[in-house]
C-alpha atoms as a PDB file:
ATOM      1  CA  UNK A   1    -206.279 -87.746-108.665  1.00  0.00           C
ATOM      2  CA  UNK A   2    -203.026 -85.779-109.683  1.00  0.00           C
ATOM      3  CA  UNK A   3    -204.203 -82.271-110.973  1.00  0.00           C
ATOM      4  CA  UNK A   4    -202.051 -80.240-113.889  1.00  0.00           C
ATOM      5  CA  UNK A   5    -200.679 -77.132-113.697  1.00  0.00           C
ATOM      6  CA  UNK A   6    -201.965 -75.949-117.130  1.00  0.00           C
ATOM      7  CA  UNK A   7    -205.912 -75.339-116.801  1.00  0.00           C
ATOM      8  CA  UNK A   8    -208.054 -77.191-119.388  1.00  0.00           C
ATOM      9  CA  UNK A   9    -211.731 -77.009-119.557  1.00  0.00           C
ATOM     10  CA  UNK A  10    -213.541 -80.089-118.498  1.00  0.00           C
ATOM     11  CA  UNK A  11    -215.286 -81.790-115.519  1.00  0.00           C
ATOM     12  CA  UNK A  12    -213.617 -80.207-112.134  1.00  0.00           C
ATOM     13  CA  UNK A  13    -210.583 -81.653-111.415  1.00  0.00           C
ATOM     14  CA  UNK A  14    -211.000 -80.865-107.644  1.00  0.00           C
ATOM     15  CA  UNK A  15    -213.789 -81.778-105.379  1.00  0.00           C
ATOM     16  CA  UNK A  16    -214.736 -78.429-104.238  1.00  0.00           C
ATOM     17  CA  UNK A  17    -218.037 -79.464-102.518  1.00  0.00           C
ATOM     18  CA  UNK A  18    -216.397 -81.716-100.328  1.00  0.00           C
ATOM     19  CA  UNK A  19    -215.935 -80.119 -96.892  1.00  0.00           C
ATOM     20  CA  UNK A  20    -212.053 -81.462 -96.572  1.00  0.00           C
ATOM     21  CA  UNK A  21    -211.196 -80.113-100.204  1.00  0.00           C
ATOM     22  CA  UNK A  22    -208.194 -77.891-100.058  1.00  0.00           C
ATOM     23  CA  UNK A  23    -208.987 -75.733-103.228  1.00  0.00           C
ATOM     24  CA  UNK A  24    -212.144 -74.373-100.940  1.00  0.00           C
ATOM     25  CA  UNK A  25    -209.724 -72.404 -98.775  1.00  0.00           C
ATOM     26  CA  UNK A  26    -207.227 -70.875-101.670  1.00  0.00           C
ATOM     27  CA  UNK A  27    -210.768 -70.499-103.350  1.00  0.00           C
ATOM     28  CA  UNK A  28    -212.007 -68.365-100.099  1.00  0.00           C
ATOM     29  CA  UNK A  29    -208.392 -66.348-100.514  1.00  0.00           C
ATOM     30  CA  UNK A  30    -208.628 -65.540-103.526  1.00  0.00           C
ATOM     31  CA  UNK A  31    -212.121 -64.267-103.939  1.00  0.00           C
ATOM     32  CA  UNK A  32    -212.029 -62.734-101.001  1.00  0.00           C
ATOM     33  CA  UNK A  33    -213.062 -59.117-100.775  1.00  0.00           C
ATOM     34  CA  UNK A  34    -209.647 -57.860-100.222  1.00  0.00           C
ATOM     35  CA  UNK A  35    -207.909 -60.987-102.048  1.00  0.00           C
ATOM     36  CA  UNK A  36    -209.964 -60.213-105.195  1.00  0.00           C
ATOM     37  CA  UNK A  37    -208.458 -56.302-104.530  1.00  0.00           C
ATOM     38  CA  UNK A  38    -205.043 -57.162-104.123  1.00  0.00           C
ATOM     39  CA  UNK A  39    -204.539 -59.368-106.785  1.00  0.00           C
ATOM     40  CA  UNK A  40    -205.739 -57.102-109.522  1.00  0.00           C
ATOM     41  CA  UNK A  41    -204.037 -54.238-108.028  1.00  0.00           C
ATOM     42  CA  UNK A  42    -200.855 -56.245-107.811  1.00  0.00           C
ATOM     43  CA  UNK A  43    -201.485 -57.151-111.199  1.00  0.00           C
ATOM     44  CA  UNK A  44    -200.690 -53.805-112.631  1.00  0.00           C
ATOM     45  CA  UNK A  45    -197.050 -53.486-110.646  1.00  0.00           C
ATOM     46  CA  UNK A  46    -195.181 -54.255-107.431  1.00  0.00           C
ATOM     47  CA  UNK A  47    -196.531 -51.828-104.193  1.00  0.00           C
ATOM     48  CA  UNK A  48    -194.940 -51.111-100.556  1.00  0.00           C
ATOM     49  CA  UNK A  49    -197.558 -51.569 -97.911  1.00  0.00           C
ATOM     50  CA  UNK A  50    -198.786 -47.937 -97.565  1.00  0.00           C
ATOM     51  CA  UNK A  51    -199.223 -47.438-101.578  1.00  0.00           C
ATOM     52  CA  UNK A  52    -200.628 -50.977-101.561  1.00  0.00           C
ATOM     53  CA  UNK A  53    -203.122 -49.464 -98.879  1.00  0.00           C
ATOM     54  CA  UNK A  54    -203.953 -46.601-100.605  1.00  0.00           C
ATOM     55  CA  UNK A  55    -204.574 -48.066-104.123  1.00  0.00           C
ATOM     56  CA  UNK A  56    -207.332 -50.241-102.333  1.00  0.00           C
ATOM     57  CA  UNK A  57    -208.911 -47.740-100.570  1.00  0.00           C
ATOM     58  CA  UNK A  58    -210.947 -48.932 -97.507  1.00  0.00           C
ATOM     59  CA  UNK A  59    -209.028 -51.415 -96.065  1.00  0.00           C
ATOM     60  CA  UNK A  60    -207.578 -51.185 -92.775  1.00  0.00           C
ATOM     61  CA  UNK A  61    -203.721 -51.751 -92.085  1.00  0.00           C
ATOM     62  CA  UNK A  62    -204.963 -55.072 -90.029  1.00  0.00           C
ATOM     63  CA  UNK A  63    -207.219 -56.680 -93.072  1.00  0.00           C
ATOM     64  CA  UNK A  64    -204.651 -55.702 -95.607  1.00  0.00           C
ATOM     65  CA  UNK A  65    -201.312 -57.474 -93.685  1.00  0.00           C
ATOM     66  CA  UNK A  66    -203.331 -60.455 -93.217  1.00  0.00           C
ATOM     67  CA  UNK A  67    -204.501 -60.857 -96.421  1.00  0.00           C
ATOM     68  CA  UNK A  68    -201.237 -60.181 -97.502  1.00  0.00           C
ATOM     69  CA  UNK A  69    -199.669 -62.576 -95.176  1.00  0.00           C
ATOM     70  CA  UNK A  70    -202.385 -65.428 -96.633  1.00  0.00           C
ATOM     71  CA  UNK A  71    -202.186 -64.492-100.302  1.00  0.00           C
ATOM     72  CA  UNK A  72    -198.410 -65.111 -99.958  1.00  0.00           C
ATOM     73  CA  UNK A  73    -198.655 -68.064 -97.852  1.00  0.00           C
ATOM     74  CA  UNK A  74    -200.562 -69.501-100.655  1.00  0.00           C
ATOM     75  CA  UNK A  75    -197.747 -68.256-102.990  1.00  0.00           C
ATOM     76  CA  UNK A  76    -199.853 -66.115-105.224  1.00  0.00           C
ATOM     77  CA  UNK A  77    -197.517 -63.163-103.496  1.00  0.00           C
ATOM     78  CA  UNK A  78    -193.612 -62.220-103.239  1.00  0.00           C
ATOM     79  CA  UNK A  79    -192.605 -60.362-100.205  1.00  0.00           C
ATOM     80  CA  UNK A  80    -189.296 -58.528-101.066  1.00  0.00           C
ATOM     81  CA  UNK A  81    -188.088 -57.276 -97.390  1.00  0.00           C
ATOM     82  CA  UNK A  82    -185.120 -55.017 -98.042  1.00  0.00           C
ATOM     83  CA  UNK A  83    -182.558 -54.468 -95.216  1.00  0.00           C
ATOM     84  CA  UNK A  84    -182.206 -50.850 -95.005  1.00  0.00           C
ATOM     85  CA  UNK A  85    -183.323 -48.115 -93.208  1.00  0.00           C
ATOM     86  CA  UNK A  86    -185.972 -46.919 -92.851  1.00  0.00           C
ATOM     87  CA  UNK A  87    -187.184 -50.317 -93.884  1.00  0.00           C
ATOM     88  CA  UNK A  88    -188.532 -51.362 -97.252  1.00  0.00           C
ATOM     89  CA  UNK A  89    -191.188 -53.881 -98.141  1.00  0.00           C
ATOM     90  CA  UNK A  90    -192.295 -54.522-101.819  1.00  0.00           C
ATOM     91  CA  UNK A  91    -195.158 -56.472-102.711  1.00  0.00           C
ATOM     92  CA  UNK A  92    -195.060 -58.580-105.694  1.00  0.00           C
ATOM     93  CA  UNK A  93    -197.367 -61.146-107.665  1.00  0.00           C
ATOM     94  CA  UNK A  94    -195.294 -64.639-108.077  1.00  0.00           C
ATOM     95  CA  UNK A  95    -196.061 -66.659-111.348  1.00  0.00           C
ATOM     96  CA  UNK A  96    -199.133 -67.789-109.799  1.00  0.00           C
ATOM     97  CA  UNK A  97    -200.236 -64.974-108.987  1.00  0.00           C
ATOM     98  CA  UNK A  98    -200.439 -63.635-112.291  1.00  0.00           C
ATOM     99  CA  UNK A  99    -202.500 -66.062-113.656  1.00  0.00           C
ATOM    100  CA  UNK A 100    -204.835 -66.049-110.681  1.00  0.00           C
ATOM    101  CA  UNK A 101    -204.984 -62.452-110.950  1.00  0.00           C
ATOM    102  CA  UNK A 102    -205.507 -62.701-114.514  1.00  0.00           C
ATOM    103  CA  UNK A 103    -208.692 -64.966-114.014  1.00  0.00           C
ATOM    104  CA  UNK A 104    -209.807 -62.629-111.450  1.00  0.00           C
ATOM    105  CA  UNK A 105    -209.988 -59.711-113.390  1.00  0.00           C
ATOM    106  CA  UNK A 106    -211.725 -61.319-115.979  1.00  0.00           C
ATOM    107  CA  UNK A 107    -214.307 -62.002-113.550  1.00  0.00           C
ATOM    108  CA  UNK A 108    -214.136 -58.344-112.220  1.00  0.00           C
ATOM    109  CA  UNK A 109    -214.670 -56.923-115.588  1.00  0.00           C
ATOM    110  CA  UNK A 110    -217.622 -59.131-116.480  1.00  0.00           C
ATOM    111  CA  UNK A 111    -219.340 -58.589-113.158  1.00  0.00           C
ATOM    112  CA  UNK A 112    -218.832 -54.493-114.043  1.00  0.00           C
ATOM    113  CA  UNK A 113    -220.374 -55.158-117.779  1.00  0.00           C
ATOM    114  CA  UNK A 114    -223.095 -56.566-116.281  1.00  0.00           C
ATOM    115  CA  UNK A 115    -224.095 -54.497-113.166  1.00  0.00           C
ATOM    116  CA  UNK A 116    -226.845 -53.072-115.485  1.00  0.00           C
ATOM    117  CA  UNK A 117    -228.441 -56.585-115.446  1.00  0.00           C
ATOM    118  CA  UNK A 118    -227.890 -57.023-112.394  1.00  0.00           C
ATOM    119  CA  UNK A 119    -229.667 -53.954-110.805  1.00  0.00           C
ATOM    120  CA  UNK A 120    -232.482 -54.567-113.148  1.00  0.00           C
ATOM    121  CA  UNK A 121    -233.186 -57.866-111.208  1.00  0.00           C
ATOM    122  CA  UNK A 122    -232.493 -56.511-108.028  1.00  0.00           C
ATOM    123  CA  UNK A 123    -235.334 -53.611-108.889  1.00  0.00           C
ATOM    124  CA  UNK A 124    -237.971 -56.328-109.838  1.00  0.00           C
ATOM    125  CA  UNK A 125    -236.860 -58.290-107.118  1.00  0.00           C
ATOM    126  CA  UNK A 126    -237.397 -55.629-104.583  1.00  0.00           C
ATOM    127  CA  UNK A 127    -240.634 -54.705-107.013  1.00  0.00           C
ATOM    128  CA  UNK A 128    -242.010 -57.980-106.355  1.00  0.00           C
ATOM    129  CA  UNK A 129    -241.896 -58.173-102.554  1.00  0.00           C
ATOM    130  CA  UNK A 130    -243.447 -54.698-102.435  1.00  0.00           C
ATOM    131  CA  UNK A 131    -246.393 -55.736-104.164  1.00  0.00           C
ATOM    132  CA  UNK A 132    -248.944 -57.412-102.175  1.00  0.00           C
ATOM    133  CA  UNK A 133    -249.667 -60.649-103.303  1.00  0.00           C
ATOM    134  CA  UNK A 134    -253.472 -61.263-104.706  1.00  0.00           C
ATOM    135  CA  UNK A 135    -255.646 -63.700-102.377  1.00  0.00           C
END
C-alpha cells in the first residue's frame, strides 16, 4: 500500500500493530521522552549541542547525542557541522521535522490543558485502592 506524503484523516494507512511495521520505530523516536523534547525545542530555532542541552534540562550529554543521532537518521533533524575552530555544530529541524514537531506540540499542549483531568483520575484512582473493599 503506497502511503502519501500529505496526511488525510481516515482509516490508518500503516499497520502499526503489526510487529514488522516500520512506522512503530519512527513512532518510538518521536514520542520518545527526549524525542518529544527535542522536537518542540527545535521547533522554536536552530541550537548547538550545549544550548540544545540546556534548553531540555535533564538530559545527559549521552541520551541527548543519541537521540540526536536517531532523530536525524530518521531525517526529522539537520546536522550543520561547520569546519572551524573551535568546532561548531548546529542543530536544525528538516521539513519533516517541522511538521512532526508541529503534531507533537499539539499533543504537548493538550496533554498540559488537561493535567487537571488527569490528576483528578489519578486521585480517585489511588482513592479507590485505599478503600477497603465491602465483603
Amino acid at each position: 500500500m503506497e502511503v502519501s506524503e500529505k496526511a488525510t484523516p481516515g482509516p490508518l494507512l500503516a499497520d502499526v500493530d503489526g510487529t514488522m511495521c516500520p512506522s512503530r520505530l519512527v513512532l518510538e523516536h518521536v514520542t520518545s521522552r527526549w524525542g518529544v523534547l527535542v522536537l518542540i525545542a527545535l521547533q522554536e530555532r536552530s541550537y548547538r549541542f550545549s544550548e540544545l542541552r540546556r534548553r531540555i534540562g535533564g538530559v545527559s550529554e549521552k541520551m541527548l547525542t543519541q537521540t540526536l543521532q536517531t532523530l536525524e537518521r530518521d531525517g526529522f533533524v539537520h546536522r550543520d557541522a561547520k569546519p572551524v575552530i573551535p568546532p561548531r555544530v548546529d542543530y536544525r529541524l528538516t521539513a519533516l521535522g517541522e511538521e512532526a514537531a508541529h503534531r507533537i506540540r499539539e499533543l504537548a499542549l493538550w496533554t498540559e490543558a488537561r493535567i487537571p483531568a488527569v490528576e483528578a483520575a489519578r486521585a480517585r484512582y489511588d482513592e479507590a485502592r485505599r478503600t477497603p473493599e465491602a465483603p
